[in-house]
Each structure stands twice: as C-alpha cells, then as structure tokens.
PDB file of N, CA and C in Angstrom:
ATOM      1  N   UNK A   1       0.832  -1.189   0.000  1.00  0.00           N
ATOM      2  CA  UNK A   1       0.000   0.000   0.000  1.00  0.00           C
ATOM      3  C   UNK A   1       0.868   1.241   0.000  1.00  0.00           C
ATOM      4  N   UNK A   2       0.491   2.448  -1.020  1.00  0.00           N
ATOM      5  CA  UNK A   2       0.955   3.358  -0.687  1.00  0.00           C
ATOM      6  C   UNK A   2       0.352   4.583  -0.569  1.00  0.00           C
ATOM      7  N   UNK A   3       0.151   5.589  -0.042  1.00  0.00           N
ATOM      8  CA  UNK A   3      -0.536   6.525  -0.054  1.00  0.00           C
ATOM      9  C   UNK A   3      -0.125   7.820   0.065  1.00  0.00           C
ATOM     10  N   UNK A   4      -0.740   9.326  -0.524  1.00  0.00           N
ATOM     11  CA  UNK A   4      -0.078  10.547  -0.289  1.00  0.00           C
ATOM     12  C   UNK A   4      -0.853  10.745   1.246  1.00  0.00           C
ATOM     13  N   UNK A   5      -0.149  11.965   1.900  1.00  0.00           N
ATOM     14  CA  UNK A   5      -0.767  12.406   3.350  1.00  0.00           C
ATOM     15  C   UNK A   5      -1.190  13.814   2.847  1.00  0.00           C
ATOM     16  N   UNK A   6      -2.376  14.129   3.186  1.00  0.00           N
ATOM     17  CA  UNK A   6      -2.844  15.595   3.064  1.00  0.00           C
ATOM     18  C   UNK A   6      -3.138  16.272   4.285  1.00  0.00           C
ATOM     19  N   UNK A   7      -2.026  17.133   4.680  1.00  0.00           N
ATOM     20  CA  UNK A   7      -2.410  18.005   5.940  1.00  0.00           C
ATOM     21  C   UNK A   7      -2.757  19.170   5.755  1.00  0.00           C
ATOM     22  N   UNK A   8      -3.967  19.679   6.963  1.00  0.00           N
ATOM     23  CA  UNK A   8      -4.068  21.033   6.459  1.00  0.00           C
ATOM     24  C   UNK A   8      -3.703  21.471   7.981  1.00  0.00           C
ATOM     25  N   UNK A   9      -3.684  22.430   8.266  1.00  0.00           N
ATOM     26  CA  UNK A   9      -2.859  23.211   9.707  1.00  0.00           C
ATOM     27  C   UNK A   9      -4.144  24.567  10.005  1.00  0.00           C
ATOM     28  N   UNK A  10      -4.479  24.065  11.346  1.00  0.00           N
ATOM     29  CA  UNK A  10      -5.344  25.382  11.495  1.00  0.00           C
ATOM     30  C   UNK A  10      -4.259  26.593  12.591  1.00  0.00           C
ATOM     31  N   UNK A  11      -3.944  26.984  12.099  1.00  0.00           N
ATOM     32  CA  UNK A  11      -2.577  28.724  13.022  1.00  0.00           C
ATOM     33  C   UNK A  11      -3.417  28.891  14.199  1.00  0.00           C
ATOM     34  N   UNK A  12      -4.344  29.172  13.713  1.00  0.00           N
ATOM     35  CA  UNK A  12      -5.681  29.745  15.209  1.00  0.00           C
ATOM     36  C   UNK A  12      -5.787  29.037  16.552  1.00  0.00           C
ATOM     37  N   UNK A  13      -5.895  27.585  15.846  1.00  0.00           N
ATOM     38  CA  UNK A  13      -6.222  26.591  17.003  1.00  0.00           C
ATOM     39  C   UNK A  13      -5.017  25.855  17.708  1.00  0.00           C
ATOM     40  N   UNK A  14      -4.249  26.181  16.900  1.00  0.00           N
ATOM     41  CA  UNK A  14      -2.818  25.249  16.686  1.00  0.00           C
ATOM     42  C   UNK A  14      -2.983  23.955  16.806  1.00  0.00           C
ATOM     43  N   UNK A  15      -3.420  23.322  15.699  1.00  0.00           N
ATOM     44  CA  UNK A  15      -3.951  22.018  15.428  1.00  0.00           C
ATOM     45  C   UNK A  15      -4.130  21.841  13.922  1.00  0.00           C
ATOM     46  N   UNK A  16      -4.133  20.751  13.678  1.00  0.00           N
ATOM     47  CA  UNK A  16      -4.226  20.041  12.074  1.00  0.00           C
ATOM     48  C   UNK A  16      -5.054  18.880  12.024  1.00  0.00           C
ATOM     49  N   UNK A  17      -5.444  18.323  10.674  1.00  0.00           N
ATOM     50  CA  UNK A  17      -5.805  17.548  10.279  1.00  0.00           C
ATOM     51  C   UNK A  17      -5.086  16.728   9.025  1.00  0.00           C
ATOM     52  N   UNK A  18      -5.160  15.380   9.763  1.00  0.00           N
ATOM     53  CA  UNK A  18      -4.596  14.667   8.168  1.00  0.00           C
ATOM     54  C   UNK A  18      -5.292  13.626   7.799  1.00  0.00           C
ATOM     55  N   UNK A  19      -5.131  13.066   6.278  1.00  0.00           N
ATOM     56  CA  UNK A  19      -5.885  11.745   5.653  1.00  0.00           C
ATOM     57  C   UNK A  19      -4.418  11.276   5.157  1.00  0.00           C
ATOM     58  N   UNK A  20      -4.715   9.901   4.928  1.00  0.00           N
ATOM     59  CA  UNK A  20      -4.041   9.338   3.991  1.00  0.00           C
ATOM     60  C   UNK A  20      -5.233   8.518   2.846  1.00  0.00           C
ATOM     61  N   UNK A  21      -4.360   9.330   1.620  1.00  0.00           N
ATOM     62  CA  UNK A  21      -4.903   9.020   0.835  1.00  0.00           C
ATOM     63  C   UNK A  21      -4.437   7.989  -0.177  1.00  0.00           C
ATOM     64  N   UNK A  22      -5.239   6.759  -0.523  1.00  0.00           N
ATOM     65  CA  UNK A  22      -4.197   5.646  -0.928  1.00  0.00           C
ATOM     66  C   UNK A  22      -4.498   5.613  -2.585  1.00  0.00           C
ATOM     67  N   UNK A  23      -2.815   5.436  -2.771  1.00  0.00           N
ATOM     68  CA  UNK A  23      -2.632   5.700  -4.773  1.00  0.00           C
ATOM     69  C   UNK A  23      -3.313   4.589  -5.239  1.00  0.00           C
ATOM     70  N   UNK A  24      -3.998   3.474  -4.414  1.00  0.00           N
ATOM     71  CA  UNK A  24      -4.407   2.535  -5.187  1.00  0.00           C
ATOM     72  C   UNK A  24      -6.025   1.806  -4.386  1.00  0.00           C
ATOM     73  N   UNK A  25      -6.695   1.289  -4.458  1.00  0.00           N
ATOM     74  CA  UNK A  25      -7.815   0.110  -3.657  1.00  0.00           C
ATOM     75  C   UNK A  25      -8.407   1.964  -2.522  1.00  0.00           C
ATOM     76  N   UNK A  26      -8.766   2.820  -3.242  1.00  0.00           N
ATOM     77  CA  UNK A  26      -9.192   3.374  -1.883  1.00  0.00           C
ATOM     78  C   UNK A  26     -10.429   3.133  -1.072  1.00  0.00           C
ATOM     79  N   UNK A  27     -10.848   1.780  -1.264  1.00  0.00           N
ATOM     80  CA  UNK A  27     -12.168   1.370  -0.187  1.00  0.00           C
ATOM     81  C   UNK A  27     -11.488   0.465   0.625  1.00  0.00           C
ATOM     82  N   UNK A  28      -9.927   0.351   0.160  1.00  0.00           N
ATOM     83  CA  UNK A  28      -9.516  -0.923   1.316  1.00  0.00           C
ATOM     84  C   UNK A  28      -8.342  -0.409   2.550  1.00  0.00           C
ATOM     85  N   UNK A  29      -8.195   0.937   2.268  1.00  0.00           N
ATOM     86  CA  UNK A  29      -7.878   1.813   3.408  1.00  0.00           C
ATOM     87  C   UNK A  29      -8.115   2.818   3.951  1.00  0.00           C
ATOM     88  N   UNK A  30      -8.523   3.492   5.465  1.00  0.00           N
ATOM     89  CA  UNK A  30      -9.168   4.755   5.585  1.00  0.00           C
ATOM     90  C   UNK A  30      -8.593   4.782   6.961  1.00  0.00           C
ATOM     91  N   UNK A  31      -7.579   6.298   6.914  1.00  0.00           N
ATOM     92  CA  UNK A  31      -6.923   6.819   7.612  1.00  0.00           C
ATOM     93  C   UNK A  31      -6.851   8.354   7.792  1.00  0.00           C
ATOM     94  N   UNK A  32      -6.976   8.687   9.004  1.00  0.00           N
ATOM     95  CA  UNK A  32      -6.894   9.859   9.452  1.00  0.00           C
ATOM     96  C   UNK A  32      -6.611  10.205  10.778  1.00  0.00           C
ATOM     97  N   UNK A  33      -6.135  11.459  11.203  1.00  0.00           N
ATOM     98  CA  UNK A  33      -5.510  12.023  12.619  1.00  0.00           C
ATOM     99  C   UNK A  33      -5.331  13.369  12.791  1.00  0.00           C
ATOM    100  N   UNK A  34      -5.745  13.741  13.576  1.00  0.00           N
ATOM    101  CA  UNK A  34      -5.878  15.019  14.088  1.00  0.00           C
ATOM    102  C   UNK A  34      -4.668  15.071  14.858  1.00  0.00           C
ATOM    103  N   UNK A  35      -4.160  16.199  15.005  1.00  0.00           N
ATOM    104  CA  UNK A  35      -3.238  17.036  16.044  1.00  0.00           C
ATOM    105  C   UNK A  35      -2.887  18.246  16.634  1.00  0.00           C
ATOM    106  N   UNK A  36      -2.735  17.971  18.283  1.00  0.00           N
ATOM    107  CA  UNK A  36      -2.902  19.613  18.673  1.00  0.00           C
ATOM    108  C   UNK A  36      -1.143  19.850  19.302  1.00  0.00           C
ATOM    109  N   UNK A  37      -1.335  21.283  18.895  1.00  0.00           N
ATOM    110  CA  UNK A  37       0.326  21.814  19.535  1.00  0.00           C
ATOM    111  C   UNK A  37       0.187  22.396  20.377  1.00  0.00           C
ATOM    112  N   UNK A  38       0.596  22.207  21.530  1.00  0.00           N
ATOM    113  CA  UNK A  38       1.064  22.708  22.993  1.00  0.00           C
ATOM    114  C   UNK A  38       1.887  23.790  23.595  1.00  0.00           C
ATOM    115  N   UNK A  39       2.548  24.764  23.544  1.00  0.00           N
ATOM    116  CA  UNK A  39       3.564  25.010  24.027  1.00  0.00           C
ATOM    117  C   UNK A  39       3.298  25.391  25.436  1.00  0.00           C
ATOM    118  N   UNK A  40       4.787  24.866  25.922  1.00  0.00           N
ATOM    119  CA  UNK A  40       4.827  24.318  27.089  1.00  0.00           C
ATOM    120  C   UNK A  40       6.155  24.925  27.774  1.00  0.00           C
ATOM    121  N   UNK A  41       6.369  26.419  26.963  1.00  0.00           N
ATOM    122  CA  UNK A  41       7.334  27.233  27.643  1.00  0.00           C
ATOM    123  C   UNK A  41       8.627  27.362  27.254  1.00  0.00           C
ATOM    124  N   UNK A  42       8.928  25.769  27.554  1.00  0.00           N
ATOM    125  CA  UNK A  42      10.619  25.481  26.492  1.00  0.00           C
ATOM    126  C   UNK A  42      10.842  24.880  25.107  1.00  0.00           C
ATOM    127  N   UNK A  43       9.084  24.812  24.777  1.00  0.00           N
ATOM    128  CA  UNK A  43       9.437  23.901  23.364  1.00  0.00           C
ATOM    129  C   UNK A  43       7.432  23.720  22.680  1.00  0.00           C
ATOM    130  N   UNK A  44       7.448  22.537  22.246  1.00  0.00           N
ATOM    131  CA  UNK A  44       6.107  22.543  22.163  1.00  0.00           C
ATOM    132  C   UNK A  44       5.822  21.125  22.193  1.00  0.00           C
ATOM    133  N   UNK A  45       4.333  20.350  22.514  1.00  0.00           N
ATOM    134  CA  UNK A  45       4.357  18.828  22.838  1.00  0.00           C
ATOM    135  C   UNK A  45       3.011  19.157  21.665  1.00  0.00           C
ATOM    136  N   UNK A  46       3.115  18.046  20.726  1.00  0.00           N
ATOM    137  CA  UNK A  46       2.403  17.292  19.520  1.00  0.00           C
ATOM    138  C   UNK A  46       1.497  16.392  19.963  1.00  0.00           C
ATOM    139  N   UNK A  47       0.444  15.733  20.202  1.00  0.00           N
ATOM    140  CA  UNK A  47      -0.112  14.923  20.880  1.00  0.00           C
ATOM    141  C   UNK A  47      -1.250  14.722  19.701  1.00  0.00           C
ATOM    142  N   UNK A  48      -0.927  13.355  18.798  1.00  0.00           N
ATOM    143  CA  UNK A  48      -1.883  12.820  17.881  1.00  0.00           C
ATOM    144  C   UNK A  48      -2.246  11.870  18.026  1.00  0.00           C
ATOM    145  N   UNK A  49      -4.095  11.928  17.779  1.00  0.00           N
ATOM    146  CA  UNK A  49      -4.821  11.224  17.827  1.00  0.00           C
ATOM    147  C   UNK A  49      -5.477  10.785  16.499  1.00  0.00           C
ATOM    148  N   UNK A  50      -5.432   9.164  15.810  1.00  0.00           N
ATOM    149  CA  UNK A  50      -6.139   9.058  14.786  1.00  0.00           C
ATOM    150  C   UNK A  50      -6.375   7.377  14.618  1.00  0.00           C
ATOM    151  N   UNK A  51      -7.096   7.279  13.612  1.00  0.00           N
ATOM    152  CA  UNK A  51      -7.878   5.744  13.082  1.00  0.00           C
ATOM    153  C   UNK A  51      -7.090   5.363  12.100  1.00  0.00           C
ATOM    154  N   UNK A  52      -6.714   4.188  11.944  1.00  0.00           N
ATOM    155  CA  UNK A  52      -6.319   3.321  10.922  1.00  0.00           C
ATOM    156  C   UNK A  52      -7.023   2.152  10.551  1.00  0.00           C
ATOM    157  N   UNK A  53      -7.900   1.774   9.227  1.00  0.00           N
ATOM    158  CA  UNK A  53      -8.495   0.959   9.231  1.00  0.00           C
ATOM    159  C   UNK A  53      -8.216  -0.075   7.751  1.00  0.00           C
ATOM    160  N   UNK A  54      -7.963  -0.928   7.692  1.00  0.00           N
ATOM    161  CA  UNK A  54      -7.752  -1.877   6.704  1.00  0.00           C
ATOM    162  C   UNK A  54      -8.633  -2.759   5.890  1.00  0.00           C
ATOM    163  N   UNK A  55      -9.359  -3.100   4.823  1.00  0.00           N
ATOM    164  CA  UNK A  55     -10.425  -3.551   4.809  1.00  0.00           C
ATOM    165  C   UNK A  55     -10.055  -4.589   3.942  1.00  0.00           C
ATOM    166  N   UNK A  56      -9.202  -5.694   4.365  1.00  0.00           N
ATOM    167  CA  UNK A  56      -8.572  -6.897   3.966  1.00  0.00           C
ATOM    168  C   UNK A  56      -8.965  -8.237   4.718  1.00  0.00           C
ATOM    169  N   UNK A  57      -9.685  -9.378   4.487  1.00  0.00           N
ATOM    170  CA  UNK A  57     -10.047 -10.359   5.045  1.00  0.00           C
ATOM    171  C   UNK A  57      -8.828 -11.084   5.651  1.00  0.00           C
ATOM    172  N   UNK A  58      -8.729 -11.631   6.599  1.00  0.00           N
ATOM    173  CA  UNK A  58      -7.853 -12.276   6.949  1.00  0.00           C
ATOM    174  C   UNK A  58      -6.457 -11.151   7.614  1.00  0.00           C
ATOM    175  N   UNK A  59      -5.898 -10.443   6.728  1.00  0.00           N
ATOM    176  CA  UNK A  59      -4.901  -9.574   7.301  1.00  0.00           C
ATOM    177  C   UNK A  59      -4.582  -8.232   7.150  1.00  0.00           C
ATOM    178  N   UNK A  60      -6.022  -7.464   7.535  1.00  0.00           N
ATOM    179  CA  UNK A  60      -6.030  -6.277   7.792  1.00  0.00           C
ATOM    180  C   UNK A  60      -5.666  -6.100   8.775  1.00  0.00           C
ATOM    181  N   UNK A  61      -5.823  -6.756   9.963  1.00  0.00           N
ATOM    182  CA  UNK A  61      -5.355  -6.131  11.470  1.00  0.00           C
ATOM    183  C   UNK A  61      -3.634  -6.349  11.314  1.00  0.00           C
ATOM    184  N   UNK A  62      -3.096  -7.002  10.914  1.00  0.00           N
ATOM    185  CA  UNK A  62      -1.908  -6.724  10.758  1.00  0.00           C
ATOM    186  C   UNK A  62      -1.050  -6.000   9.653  1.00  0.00           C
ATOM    187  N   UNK A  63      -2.152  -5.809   8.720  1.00  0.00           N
ATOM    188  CA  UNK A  63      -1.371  -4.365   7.824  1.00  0.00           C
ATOM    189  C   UNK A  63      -1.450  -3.132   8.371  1.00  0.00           C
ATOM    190  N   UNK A  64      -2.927  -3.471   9.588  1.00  0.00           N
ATOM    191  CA  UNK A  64      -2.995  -1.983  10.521  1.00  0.00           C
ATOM    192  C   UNK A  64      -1.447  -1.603  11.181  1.00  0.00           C
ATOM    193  N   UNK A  65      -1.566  -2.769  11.932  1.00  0.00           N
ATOM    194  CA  UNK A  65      -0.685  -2.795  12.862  1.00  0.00           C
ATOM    195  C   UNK A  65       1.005  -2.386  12.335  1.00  0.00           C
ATOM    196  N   UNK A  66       1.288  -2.912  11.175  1.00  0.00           N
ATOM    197  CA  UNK A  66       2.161  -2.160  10.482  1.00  0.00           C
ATOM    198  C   UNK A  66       2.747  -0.874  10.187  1.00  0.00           C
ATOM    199  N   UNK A  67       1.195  -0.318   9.340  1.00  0.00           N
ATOM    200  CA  UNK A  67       1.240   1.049   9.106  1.00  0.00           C
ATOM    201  C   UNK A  67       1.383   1.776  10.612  1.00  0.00           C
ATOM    202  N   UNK A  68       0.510   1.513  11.456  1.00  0.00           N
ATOM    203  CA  UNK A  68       0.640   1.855  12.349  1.00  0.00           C
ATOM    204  C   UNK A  68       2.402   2.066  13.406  1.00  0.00           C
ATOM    205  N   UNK A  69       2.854   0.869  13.180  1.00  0.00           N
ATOM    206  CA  UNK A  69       4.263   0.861  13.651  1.00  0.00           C
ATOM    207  C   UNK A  69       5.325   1.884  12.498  1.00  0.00           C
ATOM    208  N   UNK A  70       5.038   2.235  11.297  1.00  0.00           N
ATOM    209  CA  UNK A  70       5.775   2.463  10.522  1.00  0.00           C
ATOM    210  C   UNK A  70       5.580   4.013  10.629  1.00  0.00           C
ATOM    211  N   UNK A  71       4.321   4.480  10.922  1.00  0.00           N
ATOM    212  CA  UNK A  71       4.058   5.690  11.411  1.00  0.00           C
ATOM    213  C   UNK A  71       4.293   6.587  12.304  1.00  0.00           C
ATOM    214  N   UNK A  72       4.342   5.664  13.418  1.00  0.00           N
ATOM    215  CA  UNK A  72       5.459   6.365  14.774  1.00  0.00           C
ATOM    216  C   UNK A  72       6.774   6.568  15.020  1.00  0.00           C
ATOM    217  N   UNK A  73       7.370   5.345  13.974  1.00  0.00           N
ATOM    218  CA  UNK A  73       8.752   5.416  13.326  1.00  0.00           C
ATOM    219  C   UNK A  73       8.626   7.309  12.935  1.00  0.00           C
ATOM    220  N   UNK A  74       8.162   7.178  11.828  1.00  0.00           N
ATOM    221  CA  UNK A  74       8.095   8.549  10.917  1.00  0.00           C
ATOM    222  C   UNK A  74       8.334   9.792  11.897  1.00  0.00           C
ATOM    223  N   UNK A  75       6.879   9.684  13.011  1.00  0.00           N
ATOM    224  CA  UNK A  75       6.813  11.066  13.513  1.00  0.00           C
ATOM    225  C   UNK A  75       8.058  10.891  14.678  1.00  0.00           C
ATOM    226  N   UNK A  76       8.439   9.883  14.820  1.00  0.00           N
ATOM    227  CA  UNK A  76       9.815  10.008  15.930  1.00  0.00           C
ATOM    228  C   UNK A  76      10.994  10.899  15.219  1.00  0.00           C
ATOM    229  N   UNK A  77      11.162  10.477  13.820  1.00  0.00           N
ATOM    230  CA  UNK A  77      12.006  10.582  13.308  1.00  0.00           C
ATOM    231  C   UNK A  77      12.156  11.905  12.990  1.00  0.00           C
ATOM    232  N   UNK A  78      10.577  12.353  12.402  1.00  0.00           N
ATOM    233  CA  UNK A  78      10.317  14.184  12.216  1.00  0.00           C
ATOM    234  C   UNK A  78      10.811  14.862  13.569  1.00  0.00           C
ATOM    235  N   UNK A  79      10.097  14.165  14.637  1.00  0.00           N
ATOM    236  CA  UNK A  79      10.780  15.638  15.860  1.00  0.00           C
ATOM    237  C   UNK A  79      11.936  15.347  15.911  1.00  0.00           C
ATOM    238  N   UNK A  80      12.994  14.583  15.809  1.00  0.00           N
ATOM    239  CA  UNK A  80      14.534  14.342  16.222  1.00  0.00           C
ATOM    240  C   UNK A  80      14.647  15.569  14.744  1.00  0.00           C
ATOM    241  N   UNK A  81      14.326  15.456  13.872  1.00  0.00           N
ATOM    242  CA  UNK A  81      14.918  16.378  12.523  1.00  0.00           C
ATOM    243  C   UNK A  81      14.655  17.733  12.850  1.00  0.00           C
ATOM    244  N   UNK A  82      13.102  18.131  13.273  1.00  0.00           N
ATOM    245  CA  UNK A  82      12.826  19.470  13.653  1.00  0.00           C
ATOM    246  C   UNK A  82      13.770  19.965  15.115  1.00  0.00           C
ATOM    247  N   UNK A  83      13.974  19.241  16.040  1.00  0.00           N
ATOM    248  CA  UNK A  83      14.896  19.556  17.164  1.00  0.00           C
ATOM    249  C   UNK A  83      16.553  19.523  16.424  1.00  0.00           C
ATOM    250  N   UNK A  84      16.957  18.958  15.829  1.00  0.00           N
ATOM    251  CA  UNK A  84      18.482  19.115  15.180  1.00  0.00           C
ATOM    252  C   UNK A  84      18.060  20.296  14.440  1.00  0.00           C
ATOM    253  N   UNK A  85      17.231  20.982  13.401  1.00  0.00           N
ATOM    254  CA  UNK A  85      17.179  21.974  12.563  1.00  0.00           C
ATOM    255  C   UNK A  85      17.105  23.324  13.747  1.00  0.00           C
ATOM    256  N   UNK A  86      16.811  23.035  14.667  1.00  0.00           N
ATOM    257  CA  UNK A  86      16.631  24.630  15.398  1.00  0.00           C
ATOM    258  C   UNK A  86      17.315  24.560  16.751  1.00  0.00           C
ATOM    259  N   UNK A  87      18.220  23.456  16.440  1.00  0.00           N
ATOM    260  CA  UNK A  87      19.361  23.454  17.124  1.00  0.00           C
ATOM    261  C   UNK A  87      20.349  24.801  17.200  1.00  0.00           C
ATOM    262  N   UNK A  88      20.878  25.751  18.079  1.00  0.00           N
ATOM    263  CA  UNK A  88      21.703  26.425  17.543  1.00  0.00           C
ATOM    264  C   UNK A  88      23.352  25.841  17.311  1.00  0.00           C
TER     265      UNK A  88
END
C-alpha cells in the first residue's frame, strides 16, 4: 500500500488535520488524525490522535498494525529532525 498524506494546519487553534490518501484500492484503506500543539514554555508537545483501518479479510489487522508501527517510526524521526534543525 501506498498513499499521499494531506495536511491542512489550522494557526488559530494550533492544530491540524490529516488523511491518507491511498494511490491505489481506496475502499480498502481509511486513515486519518488530528493534532494539537502545545507550548509548554521550552518547546512545544504534539499529541496525535487518529484511526487506521484496513479492509482486507484475513490480514487487515496486521497491515494496521504495520502502518501503524511504521508511522510512529516517521513522527519520531520528524521531531529528532525538527529539534536538530533549530538546534543552535
């Protein structure tokens, strides 16, 4: 499976919304997550909440579970990049 991510960012609320949108079968995946930004004085805390759903007999719960693991990879990887970039 592969899919583009479409975020949009609300400034006001300091929060976003995302989908993933899949390049191929899009009735056999439906994903999305919201997120709110915090600041918290010395920095800011990200705290996302969202659904991953697979619509594969037999081994959707473990393509969830995948994407799902492959996803937290990602956003680990984004704050270590955004904390090195504004590193002085």
């Amino acid at each position: 499976l592969t899919w583009v991510e479409e975020t949009t960012y609300d400034l006001a609320t300091r929060s976003s919304r995302s989908r993933l949108l899949p390049d191929h079968y899009p009735d056999r995946l439906i994903a999305s997550a919201t997120a709110v930004f915090v600041d918290t004085g010395s920095g800011t805390t990200r705290t996302i909440d969202g659904d991953v759903a697979v619509r594969m007999p037999l081994v959707g719960g473990k393509v969830e579970r995948a994407i799902v693991s492959g996803l937290r990879e990602h956003l680990a990887d984004e704050a270590r990049l955004a904390i090195d970039f504004m590193a002085p």
